[in-house]
N, C-alpha and C. Protein backbone atom coordinates (compact mmCIF):
# COMPACT_ATOMS: atom_id res chain seq x y z
N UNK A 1 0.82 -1.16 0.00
CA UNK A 1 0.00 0.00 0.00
C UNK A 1 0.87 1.23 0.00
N UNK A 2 0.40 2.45 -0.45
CA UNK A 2 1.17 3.61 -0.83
C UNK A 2 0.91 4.60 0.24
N UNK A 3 1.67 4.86 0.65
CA UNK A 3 1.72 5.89 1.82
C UNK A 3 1.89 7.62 1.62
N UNK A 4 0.83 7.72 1.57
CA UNK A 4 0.28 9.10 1.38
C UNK A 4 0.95 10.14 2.05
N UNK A 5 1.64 11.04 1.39
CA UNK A 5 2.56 12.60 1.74
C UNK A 5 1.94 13.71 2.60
N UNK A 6 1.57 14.17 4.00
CA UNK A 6 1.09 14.96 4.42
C UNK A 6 0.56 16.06 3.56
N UNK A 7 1.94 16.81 3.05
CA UNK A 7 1.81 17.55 2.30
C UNK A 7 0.88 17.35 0.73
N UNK A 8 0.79 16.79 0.31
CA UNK A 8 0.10 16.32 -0.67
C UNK A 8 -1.23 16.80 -0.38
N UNK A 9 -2.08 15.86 0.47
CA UNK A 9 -3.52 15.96 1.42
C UNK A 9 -3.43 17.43 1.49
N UNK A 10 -2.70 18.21 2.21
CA UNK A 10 -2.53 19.88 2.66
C UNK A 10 -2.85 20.19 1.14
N UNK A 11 -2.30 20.11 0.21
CA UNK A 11 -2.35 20.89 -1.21
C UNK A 11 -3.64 20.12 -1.56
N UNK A 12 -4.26 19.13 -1.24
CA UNK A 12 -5.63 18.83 -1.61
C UNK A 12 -6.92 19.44 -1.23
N UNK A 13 -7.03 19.65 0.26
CA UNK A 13 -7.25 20.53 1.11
C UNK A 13 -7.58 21.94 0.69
N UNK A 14 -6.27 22.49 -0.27
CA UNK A 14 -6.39 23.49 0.09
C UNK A 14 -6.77 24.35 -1.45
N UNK A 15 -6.63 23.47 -2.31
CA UNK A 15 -7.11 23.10 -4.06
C UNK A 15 -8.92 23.24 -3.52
N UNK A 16 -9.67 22.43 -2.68
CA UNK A 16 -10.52 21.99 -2.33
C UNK A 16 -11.40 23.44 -1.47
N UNK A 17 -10.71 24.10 -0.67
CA UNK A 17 -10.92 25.25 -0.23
C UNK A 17 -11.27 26.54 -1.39
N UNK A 18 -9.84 26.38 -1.89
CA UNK A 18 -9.69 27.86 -3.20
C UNK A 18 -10.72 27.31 -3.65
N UNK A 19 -11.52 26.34 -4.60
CA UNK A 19 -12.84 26.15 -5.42
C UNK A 19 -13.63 26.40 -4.89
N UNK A 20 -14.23 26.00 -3.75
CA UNK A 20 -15.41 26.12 -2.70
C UNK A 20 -15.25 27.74 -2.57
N UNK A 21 -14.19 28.33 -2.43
CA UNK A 21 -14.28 30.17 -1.76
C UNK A 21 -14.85 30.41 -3.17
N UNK A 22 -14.28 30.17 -4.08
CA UNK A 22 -14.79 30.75 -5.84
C UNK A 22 -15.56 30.50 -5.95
N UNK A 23 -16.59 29.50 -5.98
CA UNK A 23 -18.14 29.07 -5.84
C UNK A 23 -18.74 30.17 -5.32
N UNK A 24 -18.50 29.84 -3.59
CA UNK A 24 -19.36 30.71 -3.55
C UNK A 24 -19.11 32.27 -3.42
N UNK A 25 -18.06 32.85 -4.13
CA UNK A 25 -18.08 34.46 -4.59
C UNK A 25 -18.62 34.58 -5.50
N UNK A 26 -19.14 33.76 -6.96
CA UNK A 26 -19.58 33.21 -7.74
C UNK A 26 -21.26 33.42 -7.64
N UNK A 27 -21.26 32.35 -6.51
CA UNK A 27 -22.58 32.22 -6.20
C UNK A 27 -23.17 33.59 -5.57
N UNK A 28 -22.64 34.26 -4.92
CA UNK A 28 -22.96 35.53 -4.25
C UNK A 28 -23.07 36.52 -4.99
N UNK A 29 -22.18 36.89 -6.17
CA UNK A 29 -22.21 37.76 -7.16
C UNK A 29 -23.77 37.56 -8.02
N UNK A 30 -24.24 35.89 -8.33
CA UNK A 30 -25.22 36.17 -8.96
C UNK A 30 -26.70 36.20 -7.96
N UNK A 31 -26.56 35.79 -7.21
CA UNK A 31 -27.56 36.78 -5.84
C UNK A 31 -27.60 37.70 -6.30
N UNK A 32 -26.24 39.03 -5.99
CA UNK A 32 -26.43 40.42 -5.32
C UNK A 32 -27.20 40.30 -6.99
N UNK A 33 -26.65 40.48 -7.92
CA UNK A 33 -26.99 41.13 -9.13
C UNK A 33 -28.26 40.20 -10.26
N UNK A 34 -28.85 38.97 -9.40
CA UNK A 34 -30.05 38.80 -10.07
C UNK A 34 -31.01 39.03 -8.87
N UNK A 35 -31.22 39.48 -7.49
CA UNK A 35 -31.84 39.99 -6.48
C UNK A 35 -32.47 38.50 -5.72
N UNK A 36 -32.00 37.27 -6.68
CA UNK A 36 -33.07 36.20 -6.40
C UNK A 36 -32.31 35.30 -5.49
N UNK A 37 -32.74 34.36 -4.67
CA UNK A 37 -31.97 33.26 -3.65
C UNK A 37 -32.94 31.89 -4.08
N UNK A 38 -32.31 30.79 -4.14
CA UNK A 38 -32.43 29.79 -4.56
C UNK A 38 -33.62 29.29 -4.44
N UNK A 39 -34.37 29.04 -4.92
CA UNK A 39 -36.25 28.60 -5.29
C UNK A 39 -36.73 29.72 -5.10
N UNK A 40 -36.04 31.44 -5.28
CA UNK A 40 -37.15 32.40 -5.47
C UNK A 40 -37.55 32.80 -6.55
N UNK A 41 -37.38 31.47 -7.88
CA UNK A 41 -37.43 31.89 -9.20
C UNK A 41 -39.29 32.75 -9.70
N UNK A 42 -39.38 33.72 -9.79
CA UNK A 42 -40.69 33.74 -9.93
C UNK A 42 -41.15 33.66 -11.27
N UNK A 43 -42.30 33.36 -12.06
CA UNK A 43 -42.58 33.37 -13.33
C UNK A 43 -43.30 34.97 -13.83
N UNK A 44 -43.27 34.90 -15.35
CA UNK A 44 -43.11 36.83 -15.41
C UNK A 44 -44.99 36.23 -15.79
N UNK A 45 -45.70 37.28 -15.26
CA UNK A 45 -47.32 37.29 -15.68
C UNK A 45 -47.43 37.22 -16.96
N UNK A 46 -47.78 36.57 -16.71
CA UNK A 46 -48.81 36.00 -18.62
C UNK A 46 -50.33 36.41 -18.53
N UNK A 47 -50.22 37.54 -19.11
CA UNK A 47 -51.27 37.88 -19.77
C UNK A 47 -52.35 36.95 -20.79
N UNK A 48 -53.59 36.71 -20.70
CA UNK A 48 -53.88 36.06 -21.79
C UNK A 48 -54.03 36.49 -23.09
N UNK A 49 -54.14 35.91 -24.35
CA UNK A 49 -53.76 36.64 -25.52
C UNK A 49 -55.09 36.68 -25.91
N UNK A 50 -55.40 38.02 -26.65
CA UNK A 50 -56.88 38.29 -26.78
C UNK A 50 -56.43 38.30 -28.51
N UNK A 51 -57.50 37.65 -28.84
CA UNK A 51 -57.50 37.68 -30.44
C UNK A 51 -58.58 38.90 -31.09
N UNK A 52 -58.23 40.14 -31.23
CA UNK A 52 -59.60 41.21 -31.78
C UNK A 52 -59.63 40.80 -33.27
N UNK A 53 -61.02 41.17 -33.25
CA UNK A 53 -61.32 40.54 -35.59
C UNK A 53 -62.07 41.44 -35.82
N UNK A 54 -62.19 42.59 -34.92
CA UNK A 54 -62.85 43.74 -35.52
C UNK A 54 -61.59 44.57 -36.47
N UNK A 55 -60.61 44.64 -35.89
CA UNK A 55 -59.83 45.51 -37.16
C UNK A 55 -58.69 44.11 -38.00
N UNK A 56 -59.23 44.72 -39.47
CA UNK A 56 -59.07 43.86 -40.83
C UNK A 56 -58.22 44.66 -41.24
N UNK A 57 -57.76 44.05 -42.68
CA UNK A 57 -57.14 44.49 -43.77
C UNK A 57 -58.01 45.20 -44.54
N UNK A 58 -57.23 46.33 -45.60
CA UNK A 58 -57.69 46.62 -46.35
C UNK A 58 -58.56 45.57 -47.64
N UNK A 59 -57.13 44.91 -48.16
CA UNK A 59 -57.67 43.53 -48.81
C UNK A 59 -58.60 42.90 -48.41
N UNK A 60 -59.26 42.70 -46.96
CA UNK A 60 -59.63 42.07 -46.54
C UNK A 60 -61.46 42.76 -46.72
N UNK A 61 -61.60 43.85 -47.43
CA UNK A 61 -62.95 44.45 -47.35
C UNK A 61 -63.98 43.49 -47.54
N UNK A 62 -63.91 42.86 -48.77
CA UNK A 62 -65.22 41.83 -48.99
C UNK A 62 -65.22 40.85 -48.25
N UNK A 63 -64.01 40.75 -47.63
CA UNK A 63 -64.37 39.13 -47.36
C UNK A 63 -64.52 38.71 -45.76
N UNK A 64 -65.56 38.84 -45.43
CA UNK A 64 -65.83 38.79 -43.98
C UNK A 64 -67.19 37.79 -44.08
N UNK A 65 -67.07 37.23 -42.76
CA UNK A 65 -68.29 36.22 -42.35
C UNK A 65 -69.46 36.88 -42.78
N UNK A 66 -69.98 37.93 -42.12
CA UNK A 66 -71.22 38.56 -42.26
C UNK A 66 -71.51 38.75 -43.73
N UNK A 67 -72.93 38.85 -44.06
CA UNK A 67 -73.40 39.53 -45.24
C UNK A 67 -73.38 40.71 -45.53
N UNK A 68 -73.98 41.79 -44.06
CA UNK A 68 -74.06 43.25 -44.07
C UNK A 68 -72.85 43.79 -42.78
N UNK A 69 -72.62 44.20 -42.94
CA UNK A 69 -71.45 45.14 -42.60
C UNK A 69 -70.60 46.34 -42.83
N UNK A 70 -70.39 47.10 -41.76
CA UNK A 70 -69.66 48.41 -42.23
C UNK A 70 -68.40 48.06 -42.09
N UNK A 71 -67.34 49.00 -42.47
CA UNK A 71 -65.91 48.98 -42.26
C UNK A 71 -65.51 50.87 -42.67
N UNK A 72 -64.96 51.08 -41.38
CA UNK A 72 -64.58 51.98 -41.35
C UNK A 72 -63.27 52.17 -41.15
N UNK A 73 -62.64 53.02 -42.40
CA UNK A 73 -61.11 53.08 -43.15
C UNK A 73 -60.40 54.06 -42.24
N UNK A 74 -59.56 53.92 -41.09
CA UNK A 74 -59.32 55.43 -39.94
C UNK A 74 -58.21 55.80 -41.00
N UNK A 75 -58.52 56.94 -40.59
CA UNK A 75 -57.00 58.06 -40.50
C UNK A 75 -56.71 58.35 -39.50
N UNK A 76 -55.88 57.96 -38.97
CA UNK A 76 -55.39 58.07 -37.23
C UNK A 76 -55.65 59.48 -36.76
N UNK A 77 -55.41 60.70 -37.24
CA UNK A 77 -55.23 61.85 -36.97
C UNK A 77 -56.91 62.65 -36.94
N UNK A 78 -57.90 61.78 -37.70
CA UNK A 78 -58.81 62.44 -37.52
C UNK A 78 -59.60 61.98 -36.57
N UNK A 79 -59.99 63.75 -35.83
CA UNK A 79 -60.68 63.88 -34.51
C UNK A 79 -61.78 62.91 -34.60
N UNK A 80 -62.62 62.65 -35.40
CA UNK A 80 -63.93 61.90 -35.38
C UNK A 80 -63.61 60.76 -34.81
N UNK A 81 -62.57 59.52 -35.02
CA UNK A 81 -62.47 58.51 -34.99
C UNK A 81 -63.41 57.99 -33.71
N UNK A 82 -63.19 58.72 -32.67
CA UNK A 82 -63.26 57.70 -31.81
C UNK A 82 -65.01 58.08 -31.59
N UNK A 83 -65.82 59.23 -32.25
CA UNK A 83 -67.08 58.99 -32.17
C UNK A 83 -67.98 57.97 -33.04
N UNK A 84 -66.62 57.96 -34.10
CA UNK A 84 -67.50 57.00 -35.30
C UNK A 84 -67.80 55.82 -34.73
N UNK A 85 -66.26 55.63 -34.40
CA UNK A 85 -66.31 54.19 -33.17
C UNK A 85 -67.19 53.93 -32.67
N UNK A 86 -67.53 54.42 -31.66
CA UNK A 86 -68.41 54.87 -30.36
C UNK A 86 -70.42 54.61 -31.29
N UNK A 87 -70.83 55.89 -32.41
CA UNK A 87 -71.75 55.07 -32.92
C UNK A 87 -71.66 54.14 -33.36
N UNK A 88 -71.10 53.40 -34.06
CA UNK A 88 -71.02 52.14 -35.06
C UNK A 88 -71.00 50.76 -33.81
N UNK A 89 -70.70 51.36 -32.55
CA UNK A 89 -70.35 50.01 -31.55
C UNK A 89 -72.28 50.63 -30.61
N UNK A 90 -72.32 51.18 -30.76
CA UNK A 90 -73.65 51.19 -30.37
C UNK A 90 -74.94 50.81 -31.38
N UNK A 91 -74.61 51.06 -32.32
CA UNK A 91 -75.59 50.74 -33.70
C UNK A 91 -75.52 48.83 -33.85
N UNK A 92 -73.82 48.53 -33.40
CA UNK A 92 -73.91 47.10 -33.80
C UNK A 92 -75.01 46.23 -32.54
N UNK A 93 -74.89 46.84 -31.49
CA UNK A 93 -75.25 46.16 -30.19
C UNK A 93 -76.71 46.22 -30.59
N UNK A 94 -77.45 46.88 -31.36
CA UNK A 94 -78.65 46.78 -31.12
C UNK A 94 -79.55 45.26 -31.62
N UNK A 95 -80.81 45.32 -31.78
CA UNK A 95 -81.31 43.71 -32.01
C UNK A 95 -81.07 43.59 -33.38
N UNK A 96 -81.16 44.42 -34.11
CA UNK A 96 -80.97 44.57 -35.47
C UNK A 96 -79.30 45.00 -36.23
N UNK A 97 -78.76 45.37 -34.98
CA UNK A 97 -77.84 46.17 -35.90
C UNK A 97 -76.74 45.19 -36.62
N UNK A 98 -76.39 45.66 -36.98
CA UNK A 98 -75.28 45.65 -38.32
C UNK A 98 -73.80 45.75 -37.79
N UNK A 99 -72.90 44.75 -37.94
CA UNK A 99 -71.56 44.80 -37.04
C UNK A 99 -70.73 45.95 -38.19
N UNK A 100 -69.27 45.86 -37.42
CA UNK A 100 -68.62 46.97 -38.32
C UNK A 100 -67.38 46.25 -38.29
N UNK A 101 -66.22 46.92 -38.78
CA UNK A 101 -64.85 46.49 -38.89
C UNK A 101 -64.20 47.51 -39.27
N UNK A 102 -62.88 48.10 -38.58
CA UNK A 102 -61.83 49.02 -38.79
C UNK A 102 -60.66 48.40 -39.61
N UNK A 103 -60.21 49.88 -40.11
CA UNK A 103 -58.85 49.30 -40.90
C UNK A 103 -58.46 50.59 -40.81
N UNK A 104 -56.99 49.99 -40.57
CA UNK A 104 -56.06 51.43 -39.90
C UNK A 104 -55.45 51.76 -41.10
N UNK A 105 -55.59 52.83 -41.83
CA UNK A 105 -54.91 53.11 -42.97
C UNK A 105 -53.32 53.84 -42.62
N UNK A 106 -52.85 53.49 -41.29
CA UNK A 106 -51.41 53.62 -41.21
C UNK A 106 -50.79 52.80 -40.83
N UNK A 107 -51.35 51.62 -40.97
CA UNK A 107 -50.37 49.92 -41.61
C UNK A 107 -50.07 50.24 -42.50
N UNK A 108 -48.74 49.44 -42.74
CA UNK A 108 -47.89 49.22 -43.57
C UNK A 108 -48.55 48.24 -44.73
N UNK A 109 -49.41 47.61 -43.96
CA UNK A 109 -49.89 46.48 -45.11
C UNK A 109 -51.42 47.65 -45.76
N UNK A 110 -51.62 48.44 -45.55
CA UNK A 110 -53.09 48.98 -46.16
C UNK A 110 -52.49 50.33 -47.04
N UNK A 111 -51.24 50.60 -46.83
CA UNK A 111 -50.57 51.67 -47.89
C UNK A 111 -51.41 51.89 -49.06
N UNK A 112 -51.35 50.53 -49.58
CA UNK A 112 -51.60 50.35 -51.34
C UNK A 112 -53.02 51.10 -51.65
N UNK A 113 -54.01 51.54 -50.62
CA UNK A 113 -55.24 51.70 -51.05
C UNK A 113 -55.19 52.62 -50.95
N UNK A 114 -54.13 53.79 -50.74
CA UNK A 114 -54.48 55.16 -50.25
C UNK A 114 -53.96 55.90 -51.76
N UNK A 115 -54.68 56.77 -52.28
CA UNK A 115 -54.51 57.22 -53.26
C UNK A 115 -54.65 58.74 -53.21
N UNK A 116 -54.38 59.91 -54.29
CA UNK A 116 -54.41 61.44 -54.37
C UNK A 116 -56.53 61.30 -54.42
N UNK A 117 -56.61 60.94 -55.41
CA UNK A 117 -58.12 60.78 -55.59
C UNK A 117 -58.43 59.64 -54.82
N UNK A 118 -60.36 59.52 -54.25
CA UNK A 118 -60.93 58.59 -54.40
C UNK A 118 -60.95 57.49 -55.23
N UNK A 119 -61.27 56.29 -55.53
CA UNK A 119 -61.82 55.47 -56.47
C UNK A 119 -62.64 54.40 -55.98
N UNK A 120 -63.71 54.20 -56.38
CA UNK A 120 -65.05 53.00 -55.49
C UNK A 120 -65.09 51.74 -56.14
N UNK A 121 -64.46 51.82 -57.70
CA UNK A 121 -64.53 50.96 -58.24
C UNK A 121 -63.91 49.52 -57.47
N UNK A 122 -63.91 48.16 -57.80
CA UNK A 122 -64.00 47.01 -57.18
C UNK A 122 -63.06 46.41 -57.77
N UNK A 123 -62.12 47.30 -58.66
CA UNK A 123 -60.98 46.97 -59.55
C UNK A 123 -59.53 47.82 -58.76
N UNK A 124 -59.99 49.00 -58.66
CA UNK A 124 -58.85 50.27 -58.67
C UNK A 124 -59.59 51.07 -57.19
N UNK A 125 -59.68 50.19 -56.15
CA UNK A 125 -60.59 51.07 -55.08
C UNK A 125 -59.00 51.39 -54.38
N UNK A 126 -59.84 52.82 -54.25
CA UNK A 126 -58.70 54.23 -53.42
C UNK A 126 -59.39 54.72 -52.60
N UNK A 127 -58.69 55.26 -51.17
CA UNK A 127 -59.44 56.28 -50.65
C UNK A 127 -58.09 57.30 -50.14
N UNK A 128 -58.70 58.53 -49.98
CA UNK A 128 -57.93 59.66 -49.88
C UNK A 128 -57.77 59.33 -48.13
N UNK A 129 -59.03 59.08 -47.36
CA UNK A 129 -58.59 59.55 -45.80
C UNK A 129 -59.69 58.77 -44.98
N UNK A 130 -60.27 59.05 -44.29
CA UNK A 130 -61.36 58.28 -43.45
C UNK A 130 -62.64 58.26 -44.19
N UNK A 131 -62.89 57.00 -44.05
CA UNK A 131 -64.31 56.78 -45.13
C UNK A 131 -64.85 55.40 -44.58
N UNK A 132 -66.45 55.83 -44.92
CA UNK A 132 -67.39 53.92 -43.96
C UNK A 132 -68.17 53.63 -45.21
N UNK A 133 -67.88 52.50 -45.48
CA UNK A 133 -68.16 51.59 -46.47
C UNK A 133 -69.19 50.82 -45.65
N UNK A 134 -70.50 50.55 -46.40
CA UNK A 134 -71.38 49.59 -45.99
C UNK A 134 -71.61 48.91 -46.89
N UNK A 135 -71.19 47.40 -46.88
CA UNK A 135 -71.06 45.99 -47.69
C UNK A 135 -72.05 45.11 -47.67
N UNK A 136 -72.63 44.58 -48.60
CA UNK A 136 -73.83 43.70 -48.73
C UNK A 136 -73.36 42.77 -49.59
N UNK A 137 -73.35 41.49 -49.06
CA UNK A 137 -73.38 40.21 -49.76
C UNK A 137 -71.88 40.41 -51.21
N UNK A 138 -70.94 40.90 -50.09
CA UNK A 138 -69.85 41.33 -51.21
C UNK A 138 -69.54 42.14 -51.78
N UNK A 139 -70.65 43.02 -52.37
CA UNK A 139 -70.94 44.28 -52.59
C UNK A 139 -70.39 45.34 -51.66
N UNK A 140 -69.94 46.64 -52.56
CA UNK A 140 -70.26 48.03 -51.82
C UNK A 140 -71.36 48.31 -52.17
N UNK A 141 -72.52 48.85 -51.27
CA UNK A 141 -73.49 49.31 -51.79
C UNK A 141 -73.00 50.74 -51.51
N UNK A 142 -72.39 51.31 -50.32
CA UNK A 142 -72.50 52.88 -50.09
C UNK A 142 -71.12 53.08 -49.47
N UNK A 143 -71.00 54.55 -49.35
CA UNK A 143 -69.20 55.00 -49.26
C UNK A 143 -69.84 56.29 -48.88
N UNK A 144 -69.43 57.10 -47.71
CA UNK A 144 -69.37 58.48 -47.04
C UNK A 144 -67.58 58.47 -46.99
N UNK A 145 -67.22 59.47 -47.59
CA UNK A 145 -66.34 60.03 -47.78
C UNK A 145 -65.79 61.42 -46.87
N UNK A 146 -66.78 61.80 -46.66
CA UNK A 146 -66.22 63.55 -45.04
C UNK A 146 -66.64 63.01 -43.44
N UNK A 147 -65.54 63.46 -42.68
CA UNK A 147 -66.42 63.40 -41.60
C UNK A 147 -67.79 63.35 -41.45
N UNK A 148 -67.92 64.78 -42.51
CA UNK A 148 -69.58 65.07 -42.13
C UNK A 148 -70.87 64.32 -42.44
N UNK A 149 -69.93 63.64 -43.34
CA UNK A 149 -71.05 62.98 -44.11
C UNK A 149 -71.52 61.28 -43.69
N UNK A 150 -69.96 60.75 -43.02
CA UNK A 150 -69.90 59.86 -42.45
C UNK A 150 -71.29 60.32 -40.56
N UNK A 151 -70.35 61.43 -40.35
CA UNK A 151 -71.06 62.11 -38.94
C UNK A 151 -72.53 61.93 -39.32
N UNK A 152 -73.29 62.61 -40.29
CA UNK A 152 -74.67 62.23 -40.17
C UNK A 152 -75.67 61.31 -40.65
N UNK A 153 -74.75 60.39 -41.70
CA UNK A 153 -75.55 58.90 -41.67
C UNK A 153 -75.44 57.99 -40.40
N UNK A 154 -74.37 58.08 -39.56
CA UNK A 154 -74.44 57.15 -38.22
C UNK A 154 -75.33 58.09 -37.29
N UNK A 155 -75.83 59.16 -37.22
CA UNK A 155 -76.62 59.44 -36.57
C UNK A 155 -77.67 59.66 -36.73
N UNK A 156 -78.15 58.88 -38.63
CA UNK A 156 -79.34 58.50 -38.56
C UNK A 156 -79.92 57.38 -38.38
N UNK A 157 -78.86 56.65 -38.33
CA UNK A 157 -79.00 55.26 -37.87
C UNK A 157 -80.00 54.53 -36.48
């Protein structure tokens, strides 16, 4: 049998020490600077993911579940928006009413429809700025083009 060097064991010892002190300065460093101590991992809130299908694509005008429906084209900047909103979500709630759908004409994906002129056609359709389209069975049947004009068909509604 081999007879083991005091000194040897001492330098094992002490190999065995220096790792253990580095651990845990190691270990202490990521304490101070992640604030957390061992099983205080917490999980980050998860929100649940809400899917909205009221705002569409431009492309997307005809092609919706419903038969009758509005879609109203925003221009972010105009003041009306949020009354048009506001009637069109009260007009839909009723027993009769008629749902709606937004399209933000400052996506990147709805660029293509914005034109100098109007156009209604179902080939070359343009709009200059905020406008409510009411759709029947695929069809445009109607297009308000001004605030104002948009403003007082939803409030004859």
């Amino acid at each position: 049998m081999e007879k083991t060097n005091p000194n040897e064991v001492k330098n094992f010892i002490r190999i065995i020490a220096v790792v253990t002190v580095i651990f845990l300065i190691f270990y202490m460093i990521t304490i101070f600077t992640t604030g957390r101590k061992k099983g205080e991992y917490t999980k980050n809130p998860t929100t649940p993911s809400v899917i909205q299908y009221d705002e569409i694509l431009f492309g997307e005008l005809y092609h919706q579940k419903e038969t009758d429906y509005y879609v109203l084209v925003e221009e972010k900047d105009d003041p009306y928006i949020t009354l048009f909103e506001n009637l069109l979500n009260q007009h839909s709630k009723k027993e009769n009413g008629i749902p709606y759908y937004k399209v933000d004409l400052s996506s990147a994906f709805n660029q293509k429809w914005i034109g100098e002129t109007a156009n209604f056609t179902p080939e070359n359709l343009k709009v200059t700025g905020t406008t409510l389209f009411k759709i029947q069975n695929g069809t445009l049947v109607a297009h308000y083009e001004t605030s104002e004009s948009i403003l007082e068909f939803l409030k004859s509604l």
